[in-house]
Protein backbone atom coordinates (compact mmCIF):
# COMPACT_ATOMS: atom_id res chain seq x y z
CA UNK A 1 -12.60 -9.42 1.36
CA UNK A 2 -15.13 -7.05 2.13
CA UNK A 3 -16.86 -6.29 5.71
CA UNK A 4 -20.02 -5.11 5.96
CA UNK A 5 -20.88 -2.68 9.68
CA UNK A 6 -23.87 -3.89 11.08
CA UNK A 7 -25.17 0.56 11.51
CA UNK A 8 -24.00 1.34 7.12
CA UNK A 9 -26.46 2.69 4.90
CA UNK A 10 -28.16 1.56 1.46
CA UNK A 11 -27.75 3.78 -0.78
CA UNK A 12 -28.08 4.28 -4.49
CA UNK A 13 -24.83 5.08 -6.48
CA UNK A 14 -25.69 8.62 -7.99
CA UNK A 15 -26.17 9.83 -4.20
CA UNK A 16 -22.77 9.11 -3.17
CA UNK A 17 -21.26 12.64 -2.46
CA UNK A 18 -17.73 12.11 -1.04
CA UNK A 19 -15.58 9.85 1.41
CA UNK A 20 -15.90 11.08 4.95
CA UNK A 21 -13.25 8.46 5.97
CA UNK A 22 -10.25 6.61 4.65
CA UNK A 23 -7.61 5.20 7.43
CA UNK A 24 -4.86 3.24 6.94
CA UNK A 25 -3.88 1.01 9.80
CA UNK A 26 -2.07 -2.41 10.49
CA UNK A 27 -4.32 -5.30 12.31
CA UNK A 28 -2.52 -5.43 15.22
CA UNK A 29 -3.26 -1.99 16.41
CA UNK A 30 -4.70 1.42 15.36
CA UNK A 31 -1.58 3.01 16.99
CA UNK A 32 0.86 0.75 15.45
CA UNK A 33 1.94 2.98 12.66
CA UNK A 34 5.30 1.08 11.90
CA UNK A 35 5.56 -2.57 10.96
CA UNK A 36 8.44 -4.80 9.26
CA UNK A 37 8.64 -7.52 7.09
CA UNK A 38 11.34 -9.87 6.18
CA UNK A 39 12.19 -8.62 2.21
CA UNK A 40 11.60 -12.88 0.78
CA UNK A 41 8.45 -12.30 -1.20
CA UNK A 42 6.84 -14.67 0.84
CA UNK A 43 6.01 -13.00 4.32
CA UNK A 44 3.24 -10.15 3.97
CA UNK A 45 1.84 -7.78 6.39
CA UNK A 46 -1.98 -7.28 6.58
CA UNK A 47 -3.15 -3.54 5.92
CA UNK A 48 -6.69 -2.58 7.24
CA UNK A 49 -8.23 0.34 4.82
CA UNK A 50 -11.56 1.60 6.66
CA UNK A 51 -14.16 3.48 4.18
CA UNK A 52 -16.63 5.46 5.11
CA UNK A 53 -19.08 7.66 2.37
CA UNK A 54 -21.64 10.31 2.53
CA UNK A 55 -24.44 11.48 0.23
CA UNK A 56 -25.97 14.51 -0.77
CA UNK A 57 -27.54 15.03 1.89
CA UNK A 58 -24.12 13.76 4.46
CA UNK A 59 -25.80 11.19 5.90
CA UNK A 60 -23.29 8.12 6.26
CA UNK A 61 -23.42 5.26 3.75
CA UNK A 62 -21.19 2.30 2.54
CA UNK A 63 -19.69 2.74 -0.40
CA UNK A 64 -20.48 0.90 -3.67
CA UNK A 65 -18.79 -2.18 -4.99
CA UNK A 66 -17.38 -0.86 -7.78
CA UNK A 67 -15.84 1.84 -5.41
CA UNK A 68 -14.22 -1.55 -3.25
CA UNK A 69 -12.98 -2.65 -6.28
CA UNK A 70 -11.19 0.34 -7.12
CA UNK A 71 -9.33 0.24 -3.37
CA UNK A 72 -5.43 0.50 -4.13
CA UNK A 73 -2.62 0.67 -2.17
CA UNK A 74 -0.86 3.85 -3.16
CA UNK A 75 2.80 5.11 -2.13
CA UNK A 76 1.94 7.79 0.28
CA UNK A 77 4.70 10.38 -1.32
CA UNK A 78 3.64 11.06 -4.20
CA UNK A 79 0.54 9.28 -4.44
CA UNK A 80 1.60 7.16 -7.14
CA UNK A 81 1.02 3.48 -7.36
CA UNK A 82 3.48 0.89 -5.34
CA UNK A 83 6.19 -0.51 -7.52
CA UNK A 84 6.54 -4.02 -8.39
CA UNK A 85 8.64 -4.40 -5.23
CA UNK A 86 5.48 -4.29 -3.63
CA UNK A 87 3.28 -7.21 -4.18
CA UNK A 88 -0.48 -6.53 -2.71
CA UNK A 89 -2.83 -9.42 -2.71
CA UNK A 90 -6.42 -9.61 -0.81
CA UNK A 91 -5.96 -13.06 0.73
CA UNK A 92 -3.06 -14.50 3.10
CA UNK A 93 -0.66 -16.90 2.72
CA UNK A 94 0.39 -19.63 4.83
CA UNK A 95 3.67 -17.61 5.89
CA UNK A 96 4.05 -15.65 9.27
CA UNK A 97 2.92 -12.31 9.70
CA UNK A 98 4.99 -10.85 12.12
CA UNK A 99 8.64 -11.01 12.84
CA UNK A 100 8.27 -10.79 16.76
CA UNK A 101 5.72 -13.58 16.78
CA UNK A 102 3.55 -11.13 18.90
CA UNK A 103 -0.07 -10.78 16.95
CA UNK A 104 0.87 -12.18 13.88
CA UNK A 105 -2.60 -13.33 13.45
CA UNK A 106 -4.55 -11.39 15.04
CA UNK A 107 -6.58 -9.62 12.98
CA UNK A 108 -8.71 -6.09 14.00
CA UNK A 109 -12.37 -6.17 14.11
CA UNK A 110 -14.66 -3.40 13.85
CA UNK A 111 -15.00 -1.46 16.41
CA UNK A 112 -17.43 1.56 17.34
CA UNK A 113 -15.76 3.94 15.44
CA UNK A 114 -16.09 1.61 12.32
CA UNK A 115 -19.91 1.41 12.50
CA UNK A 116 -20.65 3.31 9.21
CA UNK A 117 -18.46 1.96 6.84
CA UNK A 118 -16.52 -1.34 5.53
CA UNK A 119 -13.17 -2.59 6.35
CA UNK A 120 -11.16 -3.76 3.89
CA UNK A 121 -7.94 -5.89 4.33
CA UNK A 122 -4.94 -6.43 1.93
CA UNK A 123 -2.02 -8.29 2.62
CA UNK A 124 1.50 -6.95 1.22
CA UNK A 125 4.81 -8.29 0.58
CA UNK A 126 8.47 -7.18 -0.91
CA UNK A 127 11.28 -8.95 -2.84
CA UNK A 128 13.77 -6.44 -1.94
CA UNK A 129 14.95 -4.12 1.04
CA UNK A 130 12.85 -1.20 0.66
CA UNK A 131 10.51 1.08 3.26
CA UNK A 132 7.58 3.40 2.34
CA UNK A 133 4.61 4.41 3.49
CA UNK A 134 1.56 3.60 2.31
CA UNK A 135 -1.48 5.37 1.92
CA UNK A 136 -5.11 4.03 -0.03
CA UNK A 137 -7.04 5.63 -2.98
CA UNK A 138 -10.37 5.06 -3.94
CA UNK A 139 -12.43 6.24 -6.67
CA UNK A 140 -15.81 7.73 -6.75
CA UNK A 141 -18.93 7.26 -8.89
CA UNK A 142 -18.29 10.37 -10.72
CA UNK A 143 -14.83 9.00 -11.16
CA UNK A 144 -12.83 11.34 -8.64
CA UNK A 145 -10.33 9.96 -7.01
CA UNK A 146 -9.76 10.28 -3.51
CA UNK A 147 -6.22 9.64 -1.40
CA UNK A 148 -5.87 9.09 1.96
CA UNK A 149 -2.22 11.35 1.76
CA UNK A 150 -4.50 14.35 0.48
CA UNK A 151 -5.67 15.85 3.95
CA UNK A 152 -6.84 18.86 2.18
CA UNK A 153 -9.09 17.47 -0.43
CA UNK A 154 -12.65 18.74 -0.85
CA UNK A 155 -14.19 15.19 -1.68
CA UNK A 156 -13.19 13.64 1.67
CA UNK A 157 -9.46 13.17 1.33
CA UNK A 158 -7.42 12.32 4.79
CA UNK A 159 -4.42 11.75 6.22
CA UNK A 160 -3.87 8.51 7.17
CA UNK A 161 -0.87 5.62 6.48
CA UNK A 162 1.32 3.37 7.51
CA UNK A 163 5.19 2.51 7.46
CA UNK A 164 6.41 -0.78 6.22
CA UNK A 165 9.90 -1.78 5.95
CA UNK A 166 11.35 -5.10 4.19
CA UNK A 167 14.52 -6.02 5.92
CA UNK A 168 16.86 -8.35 5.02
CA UNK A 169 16.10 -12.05 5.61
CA UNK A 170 17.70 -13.86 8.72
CA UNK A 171 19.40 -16.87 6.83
CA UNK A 172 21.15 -19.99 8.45
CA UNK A 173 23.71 -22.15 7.82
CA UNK A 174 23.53 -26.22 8.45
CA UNK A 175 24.90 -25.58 11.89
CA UNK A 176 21.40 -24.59 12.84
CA UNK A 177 20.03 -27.57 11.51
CA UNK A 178 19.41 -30.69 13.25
CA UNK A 179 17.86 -34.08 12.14
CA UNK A 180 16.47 -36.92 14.38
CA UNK A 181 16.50 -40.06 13.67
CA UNK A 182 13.36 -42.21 14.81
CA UNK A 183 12.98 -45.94 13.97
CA UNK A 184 9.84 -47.46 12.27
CA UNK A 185 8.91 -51.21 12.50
CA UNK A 186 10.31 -53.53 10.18
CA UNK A 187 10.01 -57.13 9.40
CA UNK A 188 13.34 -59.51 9.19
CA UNK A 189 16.34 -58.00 6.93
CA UNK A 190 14.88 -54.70 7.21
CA UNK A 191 14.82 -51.68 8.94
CA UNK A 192 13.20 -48.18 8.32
CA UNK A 193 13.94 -44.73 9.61
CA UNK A 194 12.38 -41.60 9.68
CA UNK A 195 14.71 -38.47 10.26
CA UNK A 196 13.12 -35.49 11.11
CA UNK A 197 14.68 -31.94 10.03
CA UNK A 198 14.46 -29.19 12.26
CA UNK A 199 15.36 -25.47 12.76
CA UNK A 200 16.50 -24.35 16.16
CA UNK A 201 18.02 -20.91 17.05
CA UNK A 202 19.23 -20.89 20.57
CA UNK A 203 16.27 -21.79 22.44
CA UNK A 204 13.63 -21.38 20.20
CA UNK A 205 12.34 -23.86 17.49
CA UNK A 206 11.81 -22.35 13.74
CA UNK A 207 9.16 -23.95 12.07
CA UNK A 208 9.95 -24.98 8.58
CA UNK A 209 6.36 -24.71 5.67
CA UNK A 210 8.33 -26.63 3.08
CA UNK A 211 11.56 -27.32 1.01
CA UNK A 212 12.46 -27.27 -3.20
CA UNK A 213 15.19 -29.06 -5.22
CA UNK A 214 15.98 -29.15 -8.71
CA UNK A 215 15.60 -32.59 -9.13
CA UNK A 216 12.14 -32.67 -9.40
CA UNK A 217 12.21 -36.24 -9.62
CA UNK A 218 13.02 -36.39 -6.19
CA UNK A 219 9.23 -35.31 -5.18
CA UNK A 220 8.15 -37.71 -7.71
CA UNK A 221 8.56 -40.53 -5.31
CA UNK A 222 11.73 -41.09 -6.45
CA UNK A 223 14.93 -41.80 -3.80
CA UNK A 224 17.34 -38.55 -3.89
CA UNK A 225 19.76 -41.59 -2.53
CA UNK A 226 19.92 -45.28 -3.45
CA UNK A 227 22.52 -47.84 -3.26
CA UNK A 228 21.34 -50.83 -4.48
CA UNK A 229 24.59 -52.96 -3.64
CA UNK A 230 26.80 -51.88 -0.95
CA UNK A 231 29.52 -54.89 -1.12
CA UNK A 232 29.19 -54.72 3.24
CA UNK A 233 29.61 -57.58 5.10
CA UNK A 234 26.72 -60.08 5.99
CA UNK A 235 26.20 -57.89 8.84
CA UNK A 236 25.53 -54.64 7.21
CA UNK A 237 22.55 -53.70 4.76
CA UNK A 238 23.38 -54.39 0.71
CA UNK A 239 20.43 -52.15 -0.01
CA UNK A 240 19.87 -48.79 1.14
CA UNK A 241 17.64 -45.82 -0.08
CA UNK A 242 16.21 -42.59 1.01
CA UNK A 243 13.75 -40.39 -0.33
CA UNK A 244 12.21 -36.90 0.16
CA UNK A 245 8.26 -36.33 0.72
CA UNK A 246 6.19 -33.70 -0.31
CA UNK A 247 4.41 -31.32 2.63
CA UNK A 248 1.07 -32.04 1.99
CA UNK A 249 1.40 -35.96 1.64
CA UNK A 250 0.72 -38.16 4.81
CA UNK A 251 1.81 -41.26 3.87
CA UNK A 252 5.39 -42.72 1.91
CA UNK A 253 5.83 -45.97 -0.07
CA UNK A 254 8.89 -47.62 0.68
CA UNK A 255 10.37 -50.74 -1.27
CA UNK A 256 12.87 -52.84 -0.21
CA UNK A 257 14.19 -56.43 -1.49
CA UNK A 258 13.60 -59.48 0.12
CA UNK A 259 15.03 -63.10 0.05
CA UNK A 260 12.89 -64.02 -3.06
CA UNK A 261 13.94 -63.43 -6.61
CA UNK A 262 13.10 -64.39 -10.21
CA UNK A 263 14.61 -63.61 -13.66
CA UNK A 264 13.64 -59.77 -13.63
CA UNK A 265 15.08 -59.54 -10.07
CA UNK A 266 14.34 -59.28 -6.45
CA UNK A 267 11.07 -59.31 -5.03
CA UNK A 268 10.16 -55.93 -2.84
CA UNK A 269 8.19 -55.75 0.15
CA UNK A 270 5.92 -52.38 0.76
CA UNK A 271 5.93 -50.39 3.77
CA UNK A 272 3.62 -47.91 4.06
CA UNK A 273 4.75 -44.44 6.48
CA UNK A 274 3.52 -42.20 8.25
CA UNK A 275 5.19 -38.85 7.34
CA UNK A 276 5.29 -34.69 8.45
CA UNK A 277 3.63 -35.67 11.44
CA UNK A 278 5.82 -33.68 13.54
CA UNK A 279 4.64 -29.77 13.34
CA UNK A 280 7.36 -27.47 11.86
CA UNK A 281 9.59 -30.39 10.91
CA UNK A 282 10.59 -31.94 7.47
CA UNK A 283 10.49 -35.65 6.51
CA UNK A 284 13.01 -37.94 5.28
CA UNK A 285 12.74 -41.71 5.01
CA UNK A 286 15.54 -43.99 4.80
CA UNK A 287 15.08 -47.87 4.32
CA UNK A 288 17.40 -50.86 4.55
CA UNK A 289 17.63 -54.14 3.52
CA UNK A 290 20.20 -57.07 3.94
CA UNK A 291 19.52 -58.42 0.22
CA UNK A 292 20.93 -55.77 -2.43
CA UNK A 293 18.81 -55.57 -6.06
CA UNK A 294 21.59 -55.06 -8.25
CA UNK A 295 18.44 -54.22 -11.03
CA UNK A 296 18.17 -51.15 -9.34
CA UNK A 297 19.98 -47.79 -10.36
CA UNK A 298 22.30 -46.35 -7.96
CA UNK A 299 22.32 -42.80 -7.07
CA UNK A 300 24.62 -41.31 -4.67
CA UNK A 301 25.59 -37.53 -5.33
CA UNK A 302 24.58 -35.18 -2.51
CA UNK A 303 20.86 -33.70 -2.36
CA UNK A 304 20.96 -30.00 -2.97
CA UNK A 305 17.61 -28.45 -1.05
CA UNK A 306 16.01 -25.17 0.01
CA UNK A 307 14.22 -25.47 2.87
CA UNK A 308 11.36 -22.46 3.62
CA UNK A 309 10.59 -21.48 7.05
CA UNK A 310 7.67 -20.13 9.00
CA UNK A 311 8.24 -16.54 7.66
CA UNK A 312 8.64 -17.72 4.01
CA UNK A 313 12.88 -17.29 3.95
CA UNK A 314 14.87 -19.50 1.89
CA UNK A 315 18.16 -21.30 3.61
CA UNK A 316 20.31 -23.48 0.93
CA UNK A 317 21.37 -27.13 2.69
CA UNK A 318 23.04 -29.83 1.19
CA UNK A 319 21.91 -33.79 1.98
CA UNK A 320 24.61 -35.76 1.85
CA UNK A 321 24.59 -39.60 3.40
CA UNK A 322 27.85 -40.83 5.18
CA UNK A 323 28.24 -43.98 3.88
CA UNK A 324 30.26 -45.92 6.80
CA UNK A 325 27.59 -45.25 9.49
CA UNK A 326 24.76 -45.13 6.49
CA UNK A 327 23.28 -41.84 8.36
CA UNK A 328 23.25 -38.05 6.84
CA UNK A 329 24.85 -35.53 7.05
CA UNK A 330 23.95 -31.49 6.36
CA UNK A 331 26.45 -28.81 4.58
């Protein structure tokens, strides 16, 4: 959380006189006073406080930990605390920083300007439009508080903050959409698909972090689709099913029923798959079979989903399988 400059100071807690700096800046640039975000709760923008102290004497030194802990992000009219709007926390997320894709990561490092005192980063987000500007507080030993929107304070206030501005999210409809269908080996009577879903906007790719349903059985392992006797002919599949994975898994266990069968019903063979191995992309595996299971219970209304892209903004798709060409479809 905390960064310690090589050049700071020890110094006891009673000696600490003042703040001789508190700035305010974004990590991309000192400069870059300005900075939106996309209003979805999820995308944040990294604010860099830089502290400086002095003591009784005004010789530089770091401030004290309890001073760190008492960092806040403050509204910079006003001075009073950010609303719940504003949500600050001290780590990132897995969620893009930056709209532009320009320096979304990068981060600033000290520099020689920073050499007597600690850098501090906190990483803010909004669930609604809003802009402000944003300044820091920070409270001394002797419990005076000092604001970096105060330039005229005695204890070492400044002048220093940052704009940030929560637009609204860029949302898109199932036109944007596309899913690929790749085949997976199979043995006899079987086949098994993977169809990847992807975000493209003109010529750029989107890359999607992960997607939510209601039907939380369907990231239970369970099919969001299954028809377990079609009625085709002998030269279509009597057994089809598809099913969702979770982000983080690897691997999907697919059944599908083969020519053998006892009283309790067809025997299944296992296929084990490889799954989200394609960056940015979503997973969805379909298998067929040319022996139905008629044990098995059907399900065949349309998959509602969210999907959640690379800056954290929810777009509402519906799953639904075309039945004639056994292939999906997205509204």
């Amino acid at each position: 959380m905390n960064e310690l400059l090589k050049d700071s100071a020890a110094v006891d807690v009673g000696d600490i006189a003042g703040v001789s700096k508190l700035s305010v800046v974004f990590d991309s640039h000192p400069n870059n006073v300005s900075k939106k975000i996309y209003a979805n709760e999820r995308m944040q923008a990294r604010i860099t406080v830089l502290i400086s102290c002095i003591d009784n004497n005004g010789r530089d030194v770091r401030p004290s930990d309890d001073m760190l802990k008492s960092l806040k992000l403050i509204h910079y009219h006003g001075g009073h605390d950010l609303g719940s709007q504003w949500m600050v926390r001290e780590v990132p997320n897995q969620y893009r920083h930056d709209i532009s894709g320009a320096g979304g990561r990068q981060r600033r490092h000290a520099s020689d300007e920073d050499e007597n005192g600690v850098v501090v980063e906190r990483w803010i987000s909004c669930n609604q439009l809003d802009e402000t500007r944003i300044a820091a507080a920070i409270t001394l030993p002797n419990g005076q508080v000092v604001k970096s929107n105060n330039p005229h304070s005695l204890i070492g206030g400044s002048d220093s903050s940052v704009t940030l501005e929560a637009i609204a999210p860029v949302r898109y409809g199932p036109e944007y959409f596309r899913l690929e269908k790749v085949a997976e080996p199979a043995d006899r009577g079987h086949k098994i698909y993977k169809w990847y879903l992807g975000l493209r906007v003109g010529a750029s790719n989107i890359a999607l972090q992960d997607w939510i349903t209601k039907d939380i059985e369907v990231f239970r392992g369970q099919p969001f689709y299954c028809d377990s006797w079609t009625g085709g002919t002998i030269n279509s599949p009597l057994y089809v099913v598809a099913t969702l994975t979770r982000t983080e898994n690897k691997q999907l266990h697919v059944w599908l029923p083969t020519d053998s069968a006892d009283h309790s019903g067809r025997f299944r063979q296992n296929y084990i798959v490889d799954v989200n191995d394609r960056a940015g992309e979503l997973t969805i595996v379909q298998g067929l079979s040319g022996w139905g299971d008629r044990t098995r219970p059907a399900k065949k209304n349309p998959c509602f989903i969210t999907v959640i892209d690379e800056y954290g903004t929810e777009h509402a798709l519906h799953i639904v399988v075309n039945e004639y060409e056994q292939g999906f479809e997205l509204k």
